[in-house]
C-alpha atoms as a PDB file:
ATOM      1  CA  UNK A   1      93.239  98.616 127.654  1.00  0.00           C
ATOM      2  CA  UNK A   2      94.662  95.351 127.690  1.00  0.00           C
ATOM      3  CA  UNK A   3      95.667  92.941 125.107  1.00  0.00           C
ATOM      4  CA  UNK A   4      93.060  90.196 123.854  1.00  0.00           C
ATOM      5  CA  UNK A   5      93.471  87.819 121.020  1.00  0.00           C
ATOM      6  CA  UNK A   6      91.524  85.120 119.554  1.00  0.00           C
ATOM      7  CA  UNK A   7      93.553  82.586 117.351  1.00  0.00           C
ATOM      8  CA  UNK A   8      93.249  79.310 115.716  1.00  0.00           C
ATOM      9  CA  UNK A   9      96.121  77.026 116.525  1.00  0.00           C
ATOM     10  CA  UNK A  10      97.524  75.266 113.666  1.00  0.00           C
ATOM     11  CA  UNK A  11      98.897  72.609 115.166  1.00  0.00           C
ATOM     12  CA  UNK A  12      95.753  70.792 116.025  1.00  0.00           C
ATOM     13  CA  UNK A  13      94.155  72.456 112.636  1.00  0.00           C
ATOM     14  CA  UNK A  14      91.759  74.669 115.022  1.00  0.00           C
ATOM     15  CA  UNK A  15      89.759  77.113 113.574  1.00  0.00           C
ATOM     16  CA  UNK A  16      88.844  80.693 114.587  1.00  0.00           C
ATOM     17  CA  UNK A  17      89.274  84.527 114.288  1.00  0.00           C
ATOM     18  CA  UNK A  18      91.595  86.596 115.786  1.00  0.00           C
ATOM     19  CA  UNK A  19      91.693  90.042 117.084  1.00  0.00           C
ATOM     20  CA  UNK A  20      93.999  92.158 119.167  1.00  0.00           C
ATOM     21  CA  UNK A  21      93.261  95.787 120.614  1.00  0.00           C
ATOM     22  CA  UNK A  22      94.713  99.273 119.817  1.00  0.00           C
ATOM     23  CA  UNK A  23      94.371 102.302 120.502  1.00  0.00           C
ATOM     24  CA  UNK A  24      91.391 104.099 118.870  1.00  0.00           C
ATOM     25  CA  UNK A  25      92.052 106.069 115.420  1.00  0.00           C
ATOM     26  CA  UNK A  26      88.901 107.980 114.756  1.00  0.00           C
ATOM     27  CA  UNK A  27      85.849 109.724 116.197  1.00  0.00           C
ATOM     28  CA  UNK A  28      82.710 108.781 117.246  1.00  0.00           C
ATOM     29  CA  UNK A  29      80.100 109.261 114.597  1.00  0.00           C
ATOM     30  CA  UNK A  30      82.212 109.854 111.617  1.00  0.00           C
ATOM     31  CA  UNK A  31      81.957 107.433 108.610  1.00  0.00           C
ATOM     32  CA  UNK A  32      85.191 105.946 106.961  1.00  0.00           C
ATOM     33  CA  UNK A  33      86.138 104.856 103.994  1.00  0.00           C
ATOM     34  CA  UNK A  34      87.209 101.137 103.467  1.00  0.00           C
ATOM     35  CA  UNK A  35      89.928 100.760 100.878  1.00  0.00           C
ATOM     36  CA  UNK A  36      90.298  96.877 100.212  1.00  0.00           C
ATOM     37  CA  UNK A  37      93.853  96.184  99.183  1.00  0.00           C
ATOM     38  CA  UNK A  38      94.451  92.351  97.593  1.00  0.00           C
ATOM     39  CA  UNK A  39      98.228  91.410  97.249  1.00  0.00           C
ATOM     40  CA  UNK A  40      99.198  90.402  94.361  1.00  0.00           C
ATOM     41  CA  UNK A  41      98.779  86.772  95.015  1.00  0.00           C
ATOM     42  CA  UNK A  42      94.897  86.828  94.987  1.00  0.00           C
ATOM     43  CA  UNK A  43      93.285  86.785  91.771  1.00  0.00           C
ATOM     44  CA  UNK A  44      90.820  89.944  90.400  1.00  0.00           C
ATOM     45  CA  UNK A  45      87.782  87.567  90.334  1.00  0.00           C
ATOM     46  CA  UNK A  46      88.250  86.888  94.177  1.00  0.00           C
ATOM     47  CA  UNK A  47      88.797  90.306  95.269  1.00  0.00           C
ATOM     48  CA  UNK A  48      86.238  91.902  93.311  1.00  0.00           C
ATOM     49  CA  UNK A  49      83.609  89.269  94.512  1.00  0.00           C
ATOM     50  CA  UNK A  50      84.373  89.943  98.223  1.00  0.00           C
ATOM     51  CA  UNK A  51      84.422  93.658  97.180  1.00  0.00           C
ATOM     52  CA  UNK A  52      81.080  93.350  95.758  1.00  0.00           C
ATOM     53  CA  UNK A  53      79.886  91.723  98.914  1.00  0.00           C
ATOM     54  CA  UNK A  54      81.047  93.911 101.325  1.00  0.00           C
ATOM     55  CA  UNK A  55      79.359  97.119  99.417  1.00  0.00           C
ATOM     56  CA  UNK A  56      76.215  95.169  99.996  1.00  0.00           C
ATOM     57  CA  UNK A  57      76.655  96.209 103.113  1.00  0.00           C
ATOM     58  CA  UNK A  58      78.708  99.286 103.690  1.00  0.00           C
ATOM     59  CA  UNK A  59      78.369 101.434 100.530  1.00  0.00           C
ATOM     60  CA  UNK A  60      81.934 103.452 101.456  1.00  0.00           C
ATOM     61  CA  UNK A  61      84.041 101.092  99.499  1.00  0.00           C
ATOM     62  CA  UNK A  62      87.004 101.281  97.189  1.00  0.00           C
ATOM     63  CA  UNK A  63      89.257  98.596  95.463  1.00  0.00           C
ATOM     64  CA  UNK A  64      93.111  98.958  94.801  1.00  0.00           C
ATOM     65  CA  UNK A  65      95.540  98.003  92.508  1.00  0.00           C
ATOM     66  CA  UNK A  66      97.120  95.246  93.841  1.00  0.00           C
ATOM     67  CA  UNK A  67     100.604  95.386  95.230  1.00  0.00           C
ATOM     68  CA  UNK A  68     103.397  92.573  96.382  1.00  0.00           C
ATOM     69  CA  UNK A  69     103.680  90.936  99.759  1.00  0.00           C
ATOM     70  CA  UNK A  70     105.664  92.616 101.620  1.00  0.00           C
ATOM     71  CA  UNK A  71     109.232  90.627 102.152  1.00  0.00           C
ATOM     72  CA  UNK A  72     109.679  91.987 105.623  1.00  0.00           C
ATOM     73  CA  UNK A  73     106.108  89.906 106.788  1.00  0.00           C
ATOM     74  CA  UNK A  74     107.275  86.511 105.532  1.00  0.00           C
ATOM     75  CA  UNK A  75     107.984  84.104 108.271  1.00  0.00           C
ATOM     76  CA  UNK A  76     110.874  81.552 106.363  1.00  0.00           C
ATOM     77  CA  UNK A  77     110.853  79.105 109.666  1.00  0.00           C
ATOM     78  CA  UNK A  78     107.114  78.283 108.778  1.00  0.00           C
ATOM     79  CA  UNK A  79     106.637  79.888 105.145  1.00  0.00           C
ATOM     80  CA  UNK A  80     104.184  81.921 106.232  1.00  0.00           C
ATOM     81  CA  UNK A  81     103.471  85.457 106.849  1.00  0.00           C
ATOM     82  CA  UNK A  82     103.110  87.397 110.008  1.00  0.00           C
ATOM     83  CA  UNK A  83      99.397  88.557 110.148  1.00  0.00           C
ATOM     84  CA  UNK A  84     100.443  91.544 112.386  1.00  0.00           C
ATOM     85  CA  UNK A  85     103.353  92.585 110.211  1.00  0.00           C
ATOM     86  CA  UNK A  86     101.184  92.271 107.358  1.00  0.00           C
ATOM     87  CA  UNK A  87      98.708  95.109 109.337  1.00  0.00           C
ATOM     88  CA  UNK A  88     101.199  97.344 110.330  1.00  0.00           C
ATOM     89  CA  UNK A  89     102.679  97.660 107.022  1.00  0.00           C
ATOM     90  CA  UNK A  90      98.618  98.118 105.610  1.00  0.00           C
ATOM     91  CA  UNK A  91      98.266 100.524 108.345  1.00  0.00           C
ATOM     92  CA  UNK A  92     100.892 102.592 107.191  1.00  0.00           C
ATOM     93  CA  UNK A  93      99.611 103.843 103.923  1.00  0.00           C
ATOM     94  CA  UNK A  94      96.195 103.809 105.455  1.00  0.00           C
ATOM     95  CA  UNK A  95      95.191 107.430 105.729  1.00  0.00           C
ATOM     96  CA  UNK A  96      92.784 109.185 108.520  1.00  0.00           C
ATOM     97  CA  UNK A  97      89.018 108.419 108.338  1.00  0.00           C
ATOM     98  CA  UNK A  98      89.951 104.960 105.744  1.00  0.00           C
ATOM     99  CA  UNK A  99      90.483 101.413 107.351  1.00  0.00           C
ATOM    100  CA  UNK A 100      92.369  98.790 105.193  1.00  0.00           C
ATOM    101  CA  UNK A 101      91.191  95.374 104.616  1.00  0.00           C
ATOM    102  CA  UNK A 102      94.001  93.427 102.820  1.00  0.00           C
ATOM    103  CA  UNK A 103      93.547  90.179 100.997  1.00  0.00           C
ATOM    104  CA  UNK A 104      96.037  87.086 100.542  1.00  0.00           C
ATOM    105  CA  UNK A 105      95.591  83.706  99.649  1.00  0.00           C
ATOM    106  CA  UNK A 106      98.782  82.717 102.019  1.00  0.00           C
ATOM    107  CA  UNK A 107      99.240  81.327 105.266  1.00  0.00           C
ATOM    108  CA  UNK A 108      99.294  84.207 108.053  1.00  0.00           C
ATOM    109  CA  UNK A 109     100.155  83.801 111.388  1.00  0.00           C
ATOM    110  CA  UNK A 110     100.398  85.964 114.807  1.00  0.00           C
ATOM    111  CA  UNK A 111     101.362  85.295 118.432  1.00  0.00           C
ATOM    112  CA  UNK A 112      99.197  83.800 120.907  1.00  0.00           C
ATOM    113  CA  UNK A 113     100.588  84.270 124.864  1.00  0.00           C
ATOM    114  CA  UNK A 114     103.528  81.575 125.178  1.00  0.00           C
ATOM    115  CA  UNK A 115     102.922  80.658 121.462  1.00  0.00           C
ATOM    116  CA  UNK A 116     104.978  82.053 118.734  1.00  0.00           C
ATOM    117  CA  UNK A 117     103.382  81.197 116.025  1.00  0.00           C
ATOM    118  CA  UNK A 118      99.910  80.563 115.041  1.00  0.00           C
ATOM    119  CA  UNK A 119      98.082  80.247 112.180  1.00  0.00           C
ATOM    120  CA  UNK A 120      94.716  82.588 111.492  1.00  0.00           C
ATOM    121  CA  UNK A 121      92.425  82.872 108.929  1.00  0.00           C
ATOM    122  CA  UNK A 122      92.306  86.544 109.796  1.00  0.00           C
ATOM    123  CA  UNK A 123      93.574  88.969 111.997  1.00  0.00           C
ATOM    124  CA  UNK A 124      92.411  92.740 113.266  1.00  0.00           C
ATOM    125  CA  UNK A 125      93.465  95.312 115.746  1.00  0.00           C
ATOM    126  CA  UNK A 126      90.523  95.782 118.088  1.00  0.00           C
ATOM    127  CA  UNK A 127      90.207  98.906 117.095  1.00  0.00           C
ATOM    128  CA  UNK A 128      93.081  99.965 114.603  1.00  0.00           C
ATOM    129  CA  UNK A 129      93.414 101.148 110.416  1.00  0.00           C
ATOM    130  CA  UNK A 130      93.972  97.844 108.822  1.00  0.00           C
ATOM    131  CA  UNK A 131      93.313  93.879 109.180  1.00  0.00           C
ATOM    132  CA  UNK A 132      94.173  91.179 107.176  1.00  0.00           C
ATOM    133  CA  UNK A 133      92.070  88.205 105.954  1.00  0.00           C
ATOM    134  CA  UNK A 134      93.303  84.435 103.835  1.00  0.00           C
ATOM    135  CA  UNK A 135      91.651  82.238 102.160  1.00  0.00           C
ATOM    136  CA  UNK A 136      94.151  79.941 103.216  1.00  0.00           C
ATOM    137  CA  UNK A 137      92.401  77.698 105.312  1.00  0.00           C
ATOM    138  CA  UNK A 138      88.929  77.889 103.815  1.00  0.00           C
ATOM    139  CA  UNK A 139      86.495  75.454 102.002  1.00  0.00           C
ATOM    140  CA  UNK A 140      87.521  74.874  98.892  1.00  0.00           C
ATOM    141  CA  UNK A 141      83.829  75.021  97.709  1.00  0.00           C
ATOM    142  CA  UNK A 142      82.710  78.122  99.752  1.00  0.00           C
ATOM    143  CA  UNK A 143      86.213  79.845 100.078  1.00  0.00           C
ATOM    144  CA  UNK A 144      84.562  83.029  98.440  1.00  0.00           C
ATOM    145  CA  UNK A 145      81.793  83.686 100.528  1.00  0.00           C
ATOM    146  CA  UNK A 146      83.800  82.364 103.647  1.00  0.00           C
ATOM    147  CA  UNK A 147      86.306  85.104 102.928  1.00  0.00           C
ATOM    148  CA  UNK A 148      84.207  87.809 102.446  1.00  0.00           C
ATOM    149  CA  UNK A 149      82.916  86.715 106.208  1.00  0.00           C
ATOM    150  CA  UNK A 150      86.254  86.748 107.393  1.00  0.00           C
ATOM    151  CA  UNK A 151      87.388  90.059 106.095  1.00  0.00           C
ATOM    152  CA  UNK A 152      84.215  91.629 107.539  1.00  0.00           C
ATOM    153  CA  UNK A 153      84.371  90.084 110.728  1.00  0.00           C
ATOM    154  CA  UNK A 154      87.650  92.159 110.998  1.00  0.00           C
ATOM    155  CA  UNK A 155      86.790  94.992 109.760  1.00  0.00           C
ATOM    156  CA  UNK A 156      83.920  94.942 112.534  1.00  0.00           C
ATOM    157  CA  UNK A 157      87.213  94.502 114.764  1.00  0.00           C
ATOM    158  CA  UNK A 158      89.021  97.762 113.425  1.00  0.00           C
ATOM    159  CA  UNK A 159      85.648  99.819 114.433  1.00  0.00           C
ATOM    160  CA  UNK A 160      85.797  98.129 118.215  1.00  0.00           C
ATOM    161  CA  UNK A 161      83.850  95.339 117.696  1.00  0.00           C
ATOM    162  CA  UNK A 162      84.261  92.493 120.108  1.00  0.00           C
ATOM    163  CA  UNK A 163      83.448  88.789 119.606  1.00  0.00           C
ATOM    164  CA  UNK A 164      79.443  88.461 119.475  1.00  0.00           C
ATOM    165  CA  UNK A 165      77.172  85.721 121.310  1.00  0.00           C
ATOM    166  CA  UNK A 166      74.457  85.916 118.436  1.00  0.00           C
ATOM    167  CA  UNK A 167      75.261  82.593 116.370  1.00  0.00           C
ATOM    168  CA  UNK A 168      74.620  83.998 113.030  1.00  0.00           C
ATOM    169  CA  UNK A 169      76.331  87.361 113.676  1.00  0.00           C
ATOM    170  CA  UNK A 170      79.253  87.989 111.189  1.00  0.00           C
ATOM    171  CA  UNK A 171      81.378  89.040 114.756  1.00  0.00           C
ATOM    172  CA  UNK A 172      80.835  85.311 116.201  1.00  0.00           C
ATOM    173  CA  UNK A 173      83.304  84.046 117.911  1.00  0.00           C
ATOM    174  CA  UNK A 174      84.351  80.759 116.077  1.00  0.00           C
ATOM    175  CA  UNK A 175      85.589  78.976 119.173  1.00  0.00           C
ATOM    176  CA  UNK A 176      87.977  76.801 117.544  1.00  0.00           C
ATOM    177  CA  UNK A 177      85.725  76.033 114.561  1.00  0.00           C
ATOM    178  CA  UNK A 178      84.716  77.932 111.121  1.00  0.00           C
ATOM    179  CA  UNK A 179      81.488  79.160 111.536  1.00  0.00           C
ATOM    180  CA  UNK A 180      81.293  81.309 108.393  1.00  0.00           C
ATOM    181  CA  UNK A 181      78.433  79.243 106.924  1.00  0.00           C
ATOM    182  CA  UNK A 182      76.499  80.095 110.056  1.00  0.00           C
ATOM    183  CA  UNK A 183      76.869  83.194 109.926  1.00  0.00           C
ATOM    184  CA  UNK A 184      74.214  86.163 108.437  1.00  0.00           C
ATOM    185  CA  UNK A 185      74.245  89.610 108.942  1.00  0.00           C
ATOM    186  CA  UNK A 186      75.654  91.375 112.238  1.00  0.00           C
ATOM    187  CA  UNK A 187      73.129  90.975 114.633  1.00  0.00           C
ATOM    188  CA  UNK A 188      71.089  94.225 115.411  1.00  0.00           C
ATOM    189  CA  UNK A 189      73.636  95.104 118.666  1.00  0.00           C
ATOM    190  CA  UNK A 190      76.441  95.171 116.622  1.00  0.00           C
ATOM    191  CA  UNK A 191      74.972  97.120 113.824  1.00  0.00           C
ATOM    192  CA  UNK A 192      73.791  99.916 116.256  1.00  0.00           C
ATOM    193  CA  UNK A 193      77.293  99.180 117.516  1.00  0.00           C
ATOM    194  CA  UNK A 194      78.547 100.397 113.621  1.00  0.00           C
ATOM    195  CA  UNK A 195      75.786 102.609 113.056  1.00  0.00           C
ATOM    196  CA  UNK A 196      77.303 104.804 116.051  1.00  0.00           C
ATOM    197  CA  UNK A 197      80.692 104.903 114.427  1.00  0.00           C
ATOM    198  CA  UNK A 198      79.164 106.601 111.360  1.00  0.00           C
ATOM    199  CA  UNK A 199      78.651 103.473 109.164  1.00  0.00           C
ATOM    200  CA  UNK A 200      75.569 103.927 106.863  1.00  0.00           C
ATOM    201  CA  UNK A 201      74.498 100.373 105.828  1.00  0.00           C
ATOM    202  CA  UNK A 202      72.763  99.802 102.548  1.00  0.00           C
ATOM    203  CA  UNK A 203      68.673  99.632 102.754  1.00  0.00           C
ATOM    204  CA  UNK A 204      68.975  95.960 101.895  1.00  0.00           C
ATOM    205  CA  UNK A 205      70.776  95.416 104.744  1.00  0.00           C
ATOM    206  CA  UNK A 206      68.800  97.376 106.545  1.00  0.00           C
ATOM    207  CA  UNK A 207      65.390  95.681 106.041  1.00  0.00           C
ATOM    208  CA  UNK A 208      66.509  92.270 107.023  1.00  0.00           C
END
């Protein structure tokens, strides 16, 4: 399968989600476990509100202690950290059937083709065991709601979940913009999409 990813450049302050594919971890129909792991950098309030948030929707949800950035992820040239260093360290103390979501409030970055460097509000291996989401370049006045969006937009990555056409899908593809505020609920594709991977949404979530 060949590489896709879907950035925001930095540079021209463009906003958007970003996700690169893997190779698959898990079986069809077999429900996971999402440990959310904030670095120590985030405070409790903030991770236990997107916590909250995401068990709205996908009951199968634990919260860890938080732990230090890892020093071999930060980027000195731009003082910033490497998105996809930042999952493959996740993904190695992520074990079989889990999926990591980790939490920062600093800048992350990735590469993008000839570019080097640039900075995301997210990133997630399309599919893979961990993604990453900052609050970095959030609203100020929404950042909590905006990063809950953003950390389950990749987590819909990490089950295979491409970029979505429905506008108020959480897997919308921001196009250069943030389209959190837009977004809803996945759209009813992408939860039979999620549904098939074993995912057992809340009934809440399930009426809408």
């Amino acid at each position: 399968m060949s590489k896709t990813l879907h950035t925001f450049c930095t540079l021209v302050i463009v906003l958007s989600y970003s996700c690169q594919h893997a190779n698959p971890f898990k079986k069809e129909n077999t429900a996971i476990t999402i440990d959310m792991q904030p670095f120590s950098d985030i405070s409790l309030a903030e991770s236990k509100y997107v916590f909250n948030e995401i068990k709205k929707i996908y009951s199968n949800v634990t919260l860890k202690n938080v732990i230090p950035l890892p020093q071999s992820a930060f980027y000195p040239l731009r003082n910033r950290y490497r998105a996809d260093s930042l999952i493959n360290f996740l993904s190695l103390h992520t074990p079989a059937e889990h999926v990591t979501i980790g939490l920062t409030t600093k800048d992350i970055s990735t590469s993008k083709d000839t570019i080097a460097d640039w900075g995301v509000m997210g990133l997630g291996f399309c599919p893979g065991k961990a993604c990453i989401a900052s609050s970095f370049r959030l609203s100020k006045a929404e950042k909590l709601q905006q990063l809950f969006k953003v950390a389950i937009h990749e987590l819909g990555h990490t089950q295979g979940l491409p970029h979505c056409e429905v506008r108020t899908c959480f897997m919308r593809d921001a196009e250069g913009h943030n389209t959190t505020n837009e977004e809803k609920d996945f759209c009813p594709h992408c939860k039979k999409f999620l549904e098939k991977k074993g995912w057992v949404f809340t009934a809440a979530v399930q009426e809408k």
